[in-house]
PDB file of N, CA and C in Angstrom:
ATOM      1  N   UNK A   1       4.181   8.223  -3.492  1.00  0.00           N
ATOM      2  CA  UNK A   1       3.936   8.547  -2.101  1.00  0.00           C
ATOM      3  C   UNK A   1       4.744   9.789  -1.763  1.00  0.00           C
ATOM      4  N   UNK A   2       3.980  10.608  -1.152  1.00  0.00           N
ATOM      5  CA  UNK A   2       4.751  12.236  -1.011  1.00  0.00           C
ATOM      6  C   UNK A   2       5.818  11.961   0.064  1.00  0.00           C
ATOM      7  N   UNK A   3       6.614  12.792   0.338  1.00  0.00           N
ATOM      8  CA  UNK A   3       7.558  12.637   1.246  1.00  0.00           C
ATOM      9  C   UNK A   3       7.183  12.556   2.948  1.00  0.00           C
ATOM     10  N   UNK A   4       5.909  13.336   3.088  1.00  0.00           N
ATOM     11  CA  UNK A   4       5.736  13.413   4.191  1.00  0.00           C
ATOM     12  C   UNK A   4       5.215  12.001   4.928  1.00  0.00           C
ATOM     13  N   UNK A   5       4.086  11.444   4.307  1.00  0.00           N
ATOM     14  CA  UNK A   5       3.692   9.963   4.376  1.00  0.00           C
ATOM     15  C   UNK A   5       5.054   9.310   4.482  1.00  0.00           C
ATOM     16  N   UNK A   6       5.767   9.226   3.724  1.00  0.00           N
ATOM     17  CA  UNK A   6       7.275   8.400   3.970  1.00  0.00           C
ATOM     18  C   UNK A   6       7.535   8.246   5.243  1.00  0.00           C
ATOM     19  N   UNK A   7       7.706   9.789   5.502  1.00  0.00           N
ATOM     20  CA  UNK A   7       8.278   9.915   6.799  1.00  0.00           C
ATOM     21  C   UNK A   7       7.390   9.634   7.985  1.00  0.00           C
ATOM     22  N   UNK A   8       5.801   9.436   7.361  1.00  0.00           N
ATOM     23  CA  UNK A   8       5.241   8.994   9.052  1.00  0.00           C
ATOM     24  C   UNK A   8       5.329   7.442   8.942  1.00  0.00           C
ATOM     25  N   UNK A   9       5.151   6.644   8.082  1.00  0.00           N
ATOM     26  CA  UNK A   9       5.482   5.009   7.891  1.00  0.00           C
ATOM     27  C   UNK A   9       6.867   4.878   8.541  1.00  0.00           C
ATOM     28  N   UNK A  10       8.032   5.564   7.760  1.00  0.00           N
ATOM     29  CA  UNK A  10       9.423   5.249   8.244  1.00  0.00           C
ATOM     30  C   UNK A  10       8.886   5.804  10.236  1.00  0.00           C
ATOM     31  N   UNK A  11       8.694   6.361  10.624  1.00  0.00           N
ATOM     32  CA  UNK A  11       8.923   6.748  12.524  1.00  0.00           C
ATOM     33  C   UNK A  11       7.772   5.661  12.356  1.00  0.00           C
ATOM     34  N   UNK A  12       6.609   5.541  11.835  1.00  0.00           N
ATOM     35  CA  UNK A  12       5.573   4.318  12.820  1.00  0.00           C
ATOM     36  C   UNK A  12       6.603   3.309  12.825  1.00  0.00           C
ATOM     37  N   UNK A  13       6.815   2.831  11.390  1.00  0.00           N
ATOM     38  CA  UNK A  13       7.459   1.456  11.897  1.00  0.00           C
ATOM     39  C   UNK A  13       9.025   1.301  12.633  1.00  0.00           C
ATOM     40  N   UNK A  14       9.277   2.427  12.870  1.00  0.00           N
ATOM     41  CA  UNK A  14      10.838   2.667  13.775  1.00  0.00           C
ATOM     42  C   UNK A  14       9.955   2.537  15.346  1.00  0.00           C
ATOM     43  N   UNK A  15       9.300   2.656  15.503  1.00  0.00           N
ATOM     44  CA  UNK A  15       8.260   3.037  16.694  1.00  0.00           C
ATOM     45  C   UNK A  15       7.777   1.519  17.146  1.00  0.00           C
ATOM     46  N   UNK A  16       6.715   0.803  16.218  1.00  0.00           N
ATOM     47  CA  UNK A  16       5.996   0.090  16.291  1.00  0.00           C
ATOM     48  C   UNK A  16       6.506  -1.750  15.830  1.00  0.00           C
ATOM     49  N   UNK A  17       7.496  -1.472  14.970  1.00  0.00           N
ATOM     50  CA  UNK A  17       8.211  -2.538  14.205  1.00  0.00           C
ATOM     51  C   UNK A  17       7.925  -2.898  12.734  1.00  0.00           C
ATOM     52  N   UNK A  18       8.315  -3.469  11.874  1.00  0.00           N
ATOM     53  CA  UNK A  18       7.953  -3.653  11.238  1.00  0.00           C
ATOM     54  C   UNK A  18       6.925  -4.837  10.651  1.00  0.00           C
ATOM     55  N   UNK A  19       7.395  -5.659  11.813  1.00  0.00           N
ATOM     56  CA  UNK A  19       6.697  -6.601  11.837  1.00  0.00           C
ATOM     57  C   UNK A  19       5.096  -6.356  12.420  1.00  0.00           C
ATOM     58  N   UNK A  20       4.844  -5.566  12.659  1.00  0.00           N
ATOM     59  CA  UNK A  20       3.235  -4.670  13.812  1.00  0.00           C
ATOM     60  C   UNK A  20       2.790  -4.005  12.046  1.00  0.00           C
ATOM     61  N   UNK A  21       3.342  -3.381  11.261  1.00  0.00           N
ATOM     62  CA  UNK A  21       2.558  -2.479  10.220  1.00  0.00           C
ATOM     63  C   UNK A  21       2.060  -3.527   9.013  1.00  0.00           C
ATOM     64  N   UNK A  22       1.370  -2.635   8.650  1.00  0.00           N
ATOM     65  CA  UNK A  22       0.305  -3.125   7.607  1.00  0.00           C
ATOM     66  C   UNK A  22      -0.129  -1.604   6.621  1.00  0.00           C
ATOM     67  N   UNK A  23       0.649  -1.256   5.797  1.00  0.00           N
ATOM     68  CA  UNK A  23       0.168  -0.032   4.934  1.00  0.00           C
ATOM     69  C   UNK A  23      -1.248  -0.285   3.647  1.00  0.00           C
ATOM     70  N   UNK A  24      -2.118   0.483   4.706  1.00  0.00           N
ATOM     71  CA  UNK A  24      -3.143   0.597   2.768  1.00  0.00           C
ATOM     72  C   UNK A  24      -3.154   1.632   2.367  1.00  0.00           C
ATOM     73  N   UNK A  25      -3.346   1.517   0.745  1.00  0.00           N
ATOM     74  CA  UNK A  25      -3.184   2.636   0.089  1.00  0.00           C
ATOM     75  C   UNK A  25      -4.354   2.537  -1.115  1.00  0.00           C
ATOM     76  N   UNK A  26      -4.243   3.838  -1.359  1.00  0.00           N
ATOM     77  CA  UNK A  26      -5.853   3.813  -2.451  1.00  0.00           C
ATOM     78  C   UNK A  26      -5.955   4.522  -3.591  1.00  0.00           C
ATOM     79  N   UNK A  27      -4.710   4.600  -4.414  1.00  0.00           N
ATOM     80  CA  UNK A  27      -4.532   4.970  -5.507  1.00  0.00           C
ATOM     81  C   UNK A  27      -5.180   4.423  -6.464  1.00  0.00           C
ATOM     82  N   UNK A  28      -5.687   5.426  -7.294  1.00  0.00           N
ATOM     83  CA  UNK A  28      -6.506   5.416  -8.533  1.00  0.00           C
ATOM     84  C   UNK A  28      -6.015   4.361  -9.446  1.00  0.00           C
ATOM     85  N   UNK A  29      -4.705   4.049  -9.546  1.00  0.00           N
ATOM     86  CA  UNK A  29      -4.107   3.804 -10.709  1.00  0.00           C
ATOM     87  C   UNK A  29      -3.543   2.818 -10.775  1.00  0.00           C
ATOM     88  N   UNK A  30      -3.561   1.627 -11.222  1.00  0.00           N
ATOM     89  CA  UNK A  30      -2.305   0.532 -11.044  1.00  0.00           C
ATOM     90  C   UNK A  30      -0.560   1.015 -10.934  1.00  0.00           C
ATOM     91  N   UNK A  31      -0.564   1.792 -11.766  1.00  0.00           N
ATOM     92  CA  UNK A  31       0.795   2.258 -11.601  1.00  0.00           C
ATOM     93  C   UNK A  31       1.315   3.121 -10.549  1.00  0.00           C
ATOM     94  N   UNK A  32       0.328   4.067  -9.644  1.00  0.00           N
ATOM     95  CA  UNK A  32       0.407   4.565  -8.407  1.00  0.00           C
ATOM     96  C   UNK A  32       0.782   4.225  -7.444  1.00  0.00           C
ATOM     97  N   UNK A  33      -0.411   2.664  -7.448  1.00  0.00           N
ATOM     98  CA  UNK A  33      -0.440   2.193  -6.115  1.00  0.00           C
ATOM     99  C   UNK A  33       0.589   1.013  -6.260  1.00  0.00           C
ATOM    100  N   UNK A  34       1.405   0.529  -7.509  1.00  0.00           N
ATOM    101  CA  UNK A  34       1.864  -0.121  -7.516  1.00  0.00           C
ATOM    102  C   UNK A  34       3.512   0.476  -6.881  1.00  0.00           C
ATOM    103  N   UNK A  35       3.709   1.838  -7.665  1.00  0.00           N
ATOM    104  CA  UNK A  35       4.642   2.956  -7.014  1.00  0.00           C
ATOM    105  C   UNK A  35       5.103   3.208  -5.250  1.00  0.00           C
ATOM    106  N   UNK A  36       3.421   3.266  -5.026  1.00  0.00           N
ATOM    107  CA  UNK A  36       3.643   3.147  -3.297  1.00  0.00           C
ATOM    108  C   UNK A  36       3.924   2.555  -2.676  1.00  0.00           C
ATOM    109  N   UNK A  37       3.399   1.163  -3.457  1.00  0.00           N
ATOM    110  CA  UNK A  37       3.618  -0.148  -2.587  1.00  0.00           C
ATOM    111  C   UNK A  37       5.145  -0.869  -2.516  1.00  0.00           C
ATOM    112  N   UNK A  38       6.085  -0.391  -3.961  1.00  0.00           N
ATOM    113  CA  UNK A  38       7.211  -0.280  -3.902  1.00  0.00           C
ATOM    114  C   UNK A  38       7.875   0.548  -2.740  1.00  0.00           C
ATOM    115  N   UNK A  39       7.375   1.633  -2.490  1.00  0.00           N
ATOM    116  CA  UNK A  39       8.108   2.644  -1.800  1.00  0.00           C
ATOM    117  C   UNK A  39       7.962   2.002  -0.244  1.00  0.00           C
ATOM    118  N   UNK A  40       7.353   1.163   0.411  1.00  0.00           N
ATOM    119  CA  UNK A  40       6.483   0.949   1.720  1.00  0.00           C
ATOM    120  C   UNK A  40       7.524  -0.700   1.751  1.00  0.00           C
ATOM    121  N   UNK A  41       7.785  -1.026   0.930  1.00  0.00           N
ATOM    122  CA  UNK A  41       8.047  -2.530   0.341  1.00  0.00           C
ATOM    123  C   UNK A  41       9.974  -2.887   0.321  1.00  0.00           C
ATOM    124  N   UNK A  42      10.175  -2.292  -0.637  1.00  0.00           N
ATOM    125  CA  UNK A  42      11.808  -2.431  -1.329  1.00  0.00           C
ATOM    126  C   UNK A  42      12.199  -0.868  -1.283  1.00  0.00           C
ATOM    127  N   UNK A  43      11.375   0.179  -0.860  1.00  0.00           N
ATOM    128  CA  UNK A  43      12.362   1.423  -0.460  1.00  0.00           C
ATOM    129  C   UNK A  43      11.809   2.624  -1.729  1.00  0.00           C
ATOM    130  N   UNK A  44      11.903   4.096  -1.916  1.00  0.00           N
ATOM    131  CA  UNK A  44      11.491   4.754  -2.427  1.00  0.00           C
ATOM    132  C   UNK A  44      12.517   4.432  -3.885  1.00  0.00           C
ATOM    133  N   UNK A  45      11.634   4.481  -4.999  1.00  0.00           N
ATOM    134  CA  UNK A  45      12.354   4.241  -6.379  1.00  0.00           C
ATOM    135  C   UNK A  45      12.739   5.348  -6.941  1.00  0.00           C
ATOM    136  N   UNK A  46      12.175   6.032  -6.481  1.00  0.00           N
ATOM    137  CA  UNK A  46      13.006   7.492  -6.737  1.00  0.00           C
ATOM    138  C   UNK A  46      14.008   7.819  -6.426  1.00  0.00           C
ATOM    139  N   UNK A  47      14.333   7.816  -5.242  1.00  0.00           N
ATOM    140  CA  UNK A  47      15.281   8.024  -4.049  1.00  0.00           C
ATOM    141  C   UNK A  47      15.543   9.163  -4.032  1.00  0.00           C
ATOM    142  N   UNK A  48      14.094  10.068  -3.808  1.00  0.00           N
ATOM    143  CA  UNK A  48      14.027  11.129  -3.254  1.00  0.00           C
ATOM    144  C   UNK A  48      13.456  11.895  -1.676  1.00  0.00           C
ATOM    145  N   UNK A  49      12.789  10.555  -1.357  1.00  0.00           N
ATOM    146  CA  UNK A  49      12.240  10.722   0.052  1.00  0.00           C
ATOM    147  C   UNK A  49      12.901   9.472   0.654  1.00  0.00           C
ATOM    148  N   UNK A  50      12.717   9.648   1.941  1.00  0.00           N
ATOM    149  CA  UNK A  50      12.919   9.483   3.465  1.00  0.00           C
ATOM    150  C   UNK A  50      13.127   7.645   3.406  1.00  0.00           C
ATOM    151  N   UNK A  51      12.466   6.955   2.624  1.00  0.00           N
ATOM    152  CA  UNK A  51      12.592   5.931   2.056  1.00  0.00           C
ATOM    153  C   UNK A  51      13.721   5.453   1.162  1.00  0.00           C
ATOM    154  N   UNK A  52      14.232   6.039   0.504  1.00  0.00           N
ATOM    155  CA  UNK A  52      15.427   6.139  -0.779  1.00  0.00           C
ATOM    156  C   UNK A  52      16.557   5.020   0.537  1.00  0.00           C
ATOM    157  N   UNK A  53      16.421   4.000  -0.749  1.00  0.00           N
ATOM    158  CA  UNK A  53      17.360   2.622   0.366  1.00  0.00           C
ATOM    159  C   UNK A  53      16.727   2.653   1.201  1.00  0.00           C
ATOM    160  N   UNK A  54      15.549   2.095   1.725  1.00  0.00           N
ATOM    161  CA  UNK A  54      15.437   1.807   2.950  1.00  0.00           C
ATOM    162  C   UNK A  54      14.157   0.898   2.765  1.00  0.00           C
ATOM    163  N   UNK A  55      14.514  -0.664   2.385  1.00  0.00           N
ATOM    164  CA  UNK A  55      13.663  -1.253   2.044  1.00  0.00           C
ATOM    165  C   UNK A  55      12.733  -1.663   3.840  1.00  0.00           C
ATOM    166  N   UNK A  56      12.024  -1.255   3.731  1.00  0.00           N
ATOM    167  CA  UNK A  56      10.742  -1.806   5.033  1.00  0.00           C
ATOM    168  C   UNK A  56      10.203  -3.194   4.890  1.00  0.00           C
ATOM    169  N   UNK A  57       9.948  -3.927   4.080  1.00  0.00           N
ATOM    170  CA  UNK A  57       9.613  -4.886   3.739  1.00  0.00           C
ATOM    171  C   UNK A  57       8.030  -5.054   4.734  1.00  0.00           C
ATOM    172  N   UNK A  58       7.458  -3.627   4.329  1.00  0.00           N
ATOM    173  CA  UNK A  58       5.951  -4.115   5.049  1.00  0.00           C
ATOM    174  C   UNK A  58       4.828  -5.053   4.129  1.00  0.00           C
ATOM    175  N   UNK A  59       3.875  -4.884   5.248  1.00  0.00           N
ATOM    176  CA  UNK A  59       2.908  -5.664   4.431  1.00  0.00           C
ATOM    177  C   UNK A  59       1.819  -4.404   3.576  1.00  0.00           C
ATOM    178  N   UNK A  60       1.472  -4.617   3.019  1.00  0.00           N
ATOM    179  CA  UNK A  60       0.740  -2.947   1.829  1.00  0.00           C
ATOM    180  C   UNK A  60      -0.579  -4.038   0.972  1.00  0.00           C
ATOM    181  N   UNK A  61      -1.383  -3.306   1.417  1.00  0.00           N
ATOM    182  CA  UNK A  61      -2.356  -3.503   0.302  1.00  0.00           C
ATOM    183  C   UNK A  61      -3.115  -2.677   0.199  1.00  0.00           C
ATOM    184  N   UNK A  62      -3.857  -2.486  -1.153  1.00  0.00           N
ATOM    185  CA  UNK A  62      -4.708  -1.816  -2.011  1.00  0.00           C
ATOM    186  C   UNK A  62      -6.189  -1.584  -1.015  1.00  0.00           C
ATOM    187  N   UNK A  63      -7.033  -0.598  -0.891  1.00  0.00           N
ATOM    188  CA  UNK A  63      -8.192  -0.867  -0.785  1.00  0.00           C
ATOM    189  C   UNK A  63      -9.183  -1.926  -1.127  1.00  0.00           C
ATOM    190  N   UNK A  64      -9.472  -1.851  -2.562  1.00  0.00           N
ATOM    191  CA  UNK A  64     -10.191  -2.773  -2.607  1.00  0.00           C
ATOM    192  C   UNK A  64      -9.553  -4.030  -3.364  1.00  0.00           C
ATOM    193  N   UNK A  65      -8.960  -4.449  -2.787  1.00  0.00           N
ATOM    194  CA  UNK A  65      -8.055  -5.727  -2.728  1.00  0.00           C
ATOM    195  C   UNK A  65      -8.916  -6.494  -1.474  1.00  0.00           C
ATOM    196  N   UNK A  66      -9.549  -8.275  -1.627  1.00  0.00           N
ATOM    197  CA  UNK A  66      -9.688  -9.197  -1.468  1.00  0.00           C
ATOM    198  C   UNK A  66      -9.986  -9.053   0.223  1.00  0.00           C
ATOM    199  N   UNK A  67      -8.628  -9.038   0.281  1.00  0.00           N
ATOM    200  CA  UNK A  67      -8.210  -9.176   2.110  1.00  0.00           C
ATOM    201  C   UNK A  67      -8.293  -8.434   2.496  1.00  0.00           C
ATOM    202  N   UNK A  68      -8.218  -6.816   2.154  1.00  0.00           N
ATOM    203  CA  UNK A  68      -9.005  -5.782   3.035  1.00  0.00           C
ATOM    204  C   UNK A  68     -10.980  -5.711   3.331  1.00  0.00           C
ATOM    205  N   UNK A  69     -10.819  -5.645   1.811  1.00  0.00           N
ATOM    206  CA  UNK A  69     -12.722  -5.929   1.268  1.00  0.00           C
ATOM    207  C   UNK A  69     -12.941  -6.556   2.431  1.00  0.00           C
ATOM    208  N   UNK A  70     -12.620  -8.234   2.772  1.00  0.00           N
ATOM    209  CA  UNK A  70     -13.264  -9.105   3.747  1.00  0.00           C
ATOM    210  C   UNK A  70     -13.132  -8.653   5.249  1.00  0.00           C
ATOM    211  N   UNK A  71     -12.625  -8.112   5.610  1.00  0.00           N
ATOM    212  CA  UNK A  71     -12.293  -7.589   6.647  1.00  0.00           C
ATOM    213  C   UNK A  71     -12.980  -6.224   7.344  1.00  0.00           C
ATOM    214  N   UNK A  72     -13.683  -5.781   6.611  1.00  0.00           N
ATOM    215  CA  UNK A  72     -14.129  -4.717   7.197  1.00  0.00           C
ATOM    216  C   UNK A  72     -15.905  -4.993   6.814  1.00  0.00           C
ATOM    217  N   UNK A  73     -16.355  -3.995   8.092  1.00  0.00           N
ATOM    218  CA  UNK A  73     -18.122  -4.151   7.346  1.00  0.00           C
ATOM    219  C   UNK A  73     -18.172  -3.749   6.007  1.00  0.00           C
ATOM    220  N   UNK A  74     -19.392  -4.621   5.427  1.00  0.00           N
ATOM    221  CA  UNK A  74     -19.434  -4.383   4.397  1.00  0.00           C
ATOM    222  C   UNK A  74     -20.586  -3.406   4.127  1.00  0.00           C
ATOM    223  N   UNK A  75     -21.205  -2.913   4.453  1.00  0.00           N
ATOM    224  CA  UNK A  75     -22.009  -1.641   5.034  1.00  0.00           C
ATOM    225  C   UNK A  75     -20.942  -0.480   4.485  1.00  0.00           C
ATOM    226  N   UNK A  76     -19.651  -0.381   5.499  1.00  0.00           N
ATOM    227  CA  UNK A  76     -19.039   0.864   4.994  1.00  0.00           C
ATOM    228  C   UNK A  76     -18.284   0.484   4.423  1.00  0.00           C
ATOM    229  N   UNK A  77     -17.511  -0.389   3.693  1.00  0.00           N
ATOM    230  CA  UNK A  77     -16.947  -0.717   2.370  1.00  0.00           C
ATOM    231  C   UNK A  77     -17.756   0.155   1.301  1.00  0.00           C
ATOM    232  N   UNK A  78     -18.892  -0.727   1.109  1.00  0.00           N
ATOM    233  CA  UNK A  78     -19.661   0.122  -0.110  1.00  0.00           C
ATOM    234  C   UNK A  78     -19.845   1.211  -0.072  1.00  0.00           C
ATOM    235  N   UNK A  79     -20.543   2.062   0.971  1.00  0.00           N
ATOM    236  CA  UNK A  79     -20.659   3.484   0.998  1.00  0.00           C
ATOM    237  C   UNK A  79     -19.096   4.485   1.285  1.00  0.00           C
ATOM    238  N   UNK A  80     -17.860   3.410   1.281  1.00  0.00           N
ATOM    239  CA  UNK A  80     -16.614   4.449   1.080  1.00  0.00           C
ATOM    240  C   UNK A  80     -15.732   4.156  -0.093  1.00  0.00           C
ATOM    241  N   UNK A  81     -16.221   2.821  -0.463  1.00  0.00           N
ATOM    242  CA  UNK A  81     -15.305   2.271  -1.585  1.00  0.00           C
ATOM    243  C   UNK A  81     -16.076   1.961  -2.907  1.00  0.00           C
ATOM    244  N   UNK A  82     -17.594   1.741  -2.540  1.00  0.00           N
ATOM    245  CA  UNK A  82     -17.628   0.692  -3.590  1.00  0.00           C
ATOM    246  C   UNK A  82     -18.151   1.360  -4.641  1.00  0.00           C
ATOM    247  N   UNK A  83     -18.459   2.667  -4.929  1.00  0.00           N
ATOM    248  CA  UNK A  83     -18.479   3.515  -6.062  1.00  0.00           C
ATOM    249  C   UNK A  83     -17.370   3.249  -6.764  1.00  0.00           C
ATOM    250  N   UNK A  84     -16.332   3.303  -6.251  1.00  0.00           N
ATOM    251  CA  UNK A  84     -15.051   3.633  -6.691  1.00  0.00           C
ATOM    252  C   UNK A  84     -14.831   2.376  -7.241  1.00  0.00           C
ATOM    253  N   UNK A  85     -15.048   1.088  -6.729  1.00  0.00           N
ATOM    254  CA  UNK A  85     -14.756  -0.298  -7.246  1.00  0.00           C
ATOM    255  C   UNK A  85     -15.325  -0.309  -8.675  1.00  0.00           C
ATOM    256  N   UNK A  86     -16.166   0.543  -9.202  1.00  0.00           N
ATOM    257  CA  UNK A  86     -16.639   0.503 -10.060  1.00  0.00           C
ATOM    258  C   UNK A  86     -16.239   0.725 -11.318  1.00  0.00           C
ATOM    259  N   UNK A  87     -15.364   1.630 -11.108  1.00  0.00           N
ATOM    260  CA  UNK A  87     -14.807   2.832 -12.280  1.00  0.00           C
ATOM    261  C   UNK A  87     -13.552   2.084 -12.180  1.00  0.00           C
ATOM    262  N   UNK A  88     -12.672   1.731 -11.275  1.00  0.00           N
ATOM    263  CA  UNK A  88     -11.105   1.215 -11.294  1.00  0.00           C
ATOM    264  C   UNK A  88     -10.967   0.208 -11.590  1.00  0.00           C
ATOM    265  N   UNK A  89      -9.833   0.261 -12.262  1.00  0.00           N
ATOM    266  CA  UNK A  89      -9.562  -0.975 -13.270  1.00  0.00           C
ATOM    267  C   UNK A  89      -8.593  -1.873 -11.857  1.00  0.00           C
ATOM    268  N   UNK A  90      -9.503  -2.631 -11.165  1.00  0.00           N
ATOM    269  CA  UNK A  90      -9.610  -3.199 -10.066  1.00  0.00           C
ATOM    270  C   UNK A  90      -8.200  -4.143 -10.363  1.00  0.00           C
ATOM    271  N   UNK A  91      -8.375  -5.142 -11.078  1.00  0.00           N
ATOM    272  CA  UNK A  91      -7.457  -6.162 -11.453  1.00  0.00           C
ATOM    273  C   UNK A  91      -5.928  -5.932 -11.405  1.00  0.00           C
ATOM    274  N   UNK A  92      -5.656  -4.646 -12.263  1.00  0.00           N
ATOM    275  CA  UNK A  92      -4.625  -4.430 -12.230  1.00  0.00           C
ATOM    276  C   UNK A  92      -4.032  -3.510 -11.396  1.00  0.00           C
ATOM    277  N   UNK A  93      -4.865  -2.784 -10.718  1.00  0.00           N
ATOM    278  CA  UNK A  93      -4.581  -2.254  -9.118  1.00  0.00           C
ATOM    279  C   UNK A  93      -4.037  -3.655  -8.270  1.00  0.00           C
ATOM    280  N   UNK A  94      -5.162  -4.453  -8.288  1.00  0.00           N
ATOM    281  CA  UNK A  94      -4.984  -5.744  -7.387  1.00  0.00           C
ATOM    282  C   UNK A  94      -3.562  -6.127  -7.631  1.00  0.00           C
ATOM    283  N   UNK A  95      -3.210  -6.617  -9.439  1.00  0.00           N
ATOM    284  CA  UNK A  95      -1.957  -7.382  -9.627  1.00  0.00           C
ATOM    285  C   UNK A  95      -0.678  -6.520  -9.174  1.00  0.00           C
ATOM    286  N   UNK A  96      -1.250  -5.360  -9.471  1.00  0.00           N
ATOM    287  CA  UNK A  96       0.627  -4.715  -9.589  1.00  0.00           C
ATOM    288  C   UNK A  96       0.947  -4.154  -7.628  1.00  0.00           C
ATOM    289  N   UNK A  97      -0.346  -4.242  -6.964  1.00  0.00           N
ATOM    290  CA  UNK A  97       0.426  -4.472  -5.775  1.00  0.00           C
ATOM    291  C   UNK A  97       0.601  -5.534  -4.894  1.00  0.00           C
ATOM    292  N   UNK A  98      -0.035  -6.928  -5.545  1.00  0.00           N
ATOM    293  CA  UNK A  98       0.071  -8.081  -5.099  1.00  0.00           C
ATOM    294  C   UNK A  98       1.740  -8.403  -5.381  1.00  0.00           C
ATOM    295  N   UNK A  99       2.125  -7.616  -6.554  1.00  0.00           N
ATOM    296  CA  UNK A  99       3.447  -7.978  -7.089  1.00  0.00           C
ATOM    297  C   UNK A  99       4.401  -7.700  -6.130  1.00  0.00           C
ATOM    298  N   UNK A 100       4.009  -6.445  -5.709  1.00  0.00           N
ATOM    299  CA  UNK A 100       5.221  -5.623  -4.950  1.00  0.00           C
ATOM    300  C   UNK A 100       5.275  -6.347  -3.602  1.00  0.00           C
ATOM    301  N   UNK A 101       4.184  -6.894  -2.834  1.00  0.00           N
ATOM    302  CA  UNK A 101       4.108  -7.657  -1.993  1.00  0.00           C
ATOM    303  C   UNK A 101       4.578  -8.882  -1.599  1.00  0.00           C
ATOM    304  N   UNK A 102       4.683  -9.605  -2.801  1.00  0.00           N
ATOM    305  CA  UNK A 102       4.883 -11.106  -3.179  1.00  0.00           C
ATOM    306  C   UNK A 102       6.943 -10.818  -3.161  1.00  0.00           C
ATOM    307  N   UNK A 103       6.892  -9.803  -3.731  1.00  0.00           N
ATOM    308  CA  UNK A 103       8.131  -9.770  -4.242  1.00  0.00           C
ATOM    309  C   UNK A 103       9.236  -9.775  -2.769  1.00  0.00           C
ATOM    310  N   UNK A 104       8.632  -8.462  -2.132  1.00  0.00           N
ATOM    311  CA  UNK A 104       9.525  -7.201  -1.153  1.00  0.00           C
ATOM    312  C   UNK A 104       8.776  -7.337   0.075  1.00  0.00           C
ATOM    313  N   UNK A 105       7.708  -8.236   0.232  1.00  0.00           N
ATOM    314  CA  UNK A 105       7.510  -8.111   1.534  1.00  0.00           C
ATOM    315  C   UNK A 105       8.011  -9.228   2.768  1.00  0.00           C
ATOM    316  N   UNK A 106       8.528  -8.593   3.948  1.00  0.00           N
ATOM    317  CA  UNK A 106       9.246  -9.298   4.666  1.00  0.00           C
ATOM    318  C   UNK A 106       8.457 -10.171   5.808  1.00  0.00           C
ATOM    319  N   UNK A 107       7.162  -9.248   6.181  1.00  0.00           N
ATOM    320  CA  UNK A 107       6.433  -9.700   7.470  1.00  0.00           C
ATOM    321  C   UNK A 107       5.506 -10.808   6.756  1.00  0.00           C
TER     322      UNK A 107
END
């Protein structure tokens, strides 16, 4: 997650609470989105952005993860996601930010 995103999550949820946010994210990659969801979760692992120590303990999920999928029409799911559901190795997108969630999330 670039620094600047950091920094609009860190003021929303200084703003809004933490308990009010809900971060999605839509990285290609299990290891990306698993990266972000750390950073949104238990704090930037780098500890190079705005996050570094500063665990948020939000709630984060994946695009096409379960509980977003159900939640939105499914009309524009498919025509924004569901190409993409196709090609991504869905599962392990799903697991490695279910992990970070299960683990670091507070709300």
């Amino acid at each position: 997650m670039d620094l600047e995103n950091q920094k609009r999550v860190k003021d929303l949820t200084e703003k809004y609470g933490a308990e009010n946010m809900i971060v999605l994210i839509g990285g290609a990659e299990a290891e990306s989105a698993g990266l972000a969801a750390e950073t949104v979760t238990a704090g930037d692992p780098t500890f190079a952005g705005p996050l570094a120590g500063v665990p948020l303990g939000l709630k984060v999920y994946h695009a096409v993860e379960p509980e977003f999928k159900e939640s939105v029409d499914a009309d524009v799911y498919d025509e924004q996601i569901g190409m993409m559901e196709m090609v991504l190795d869905v599962d392990s997108i799903i697991e490695e930010v279910k992990a970070m969630r299960d683990e670091f999330t507070k709300f």
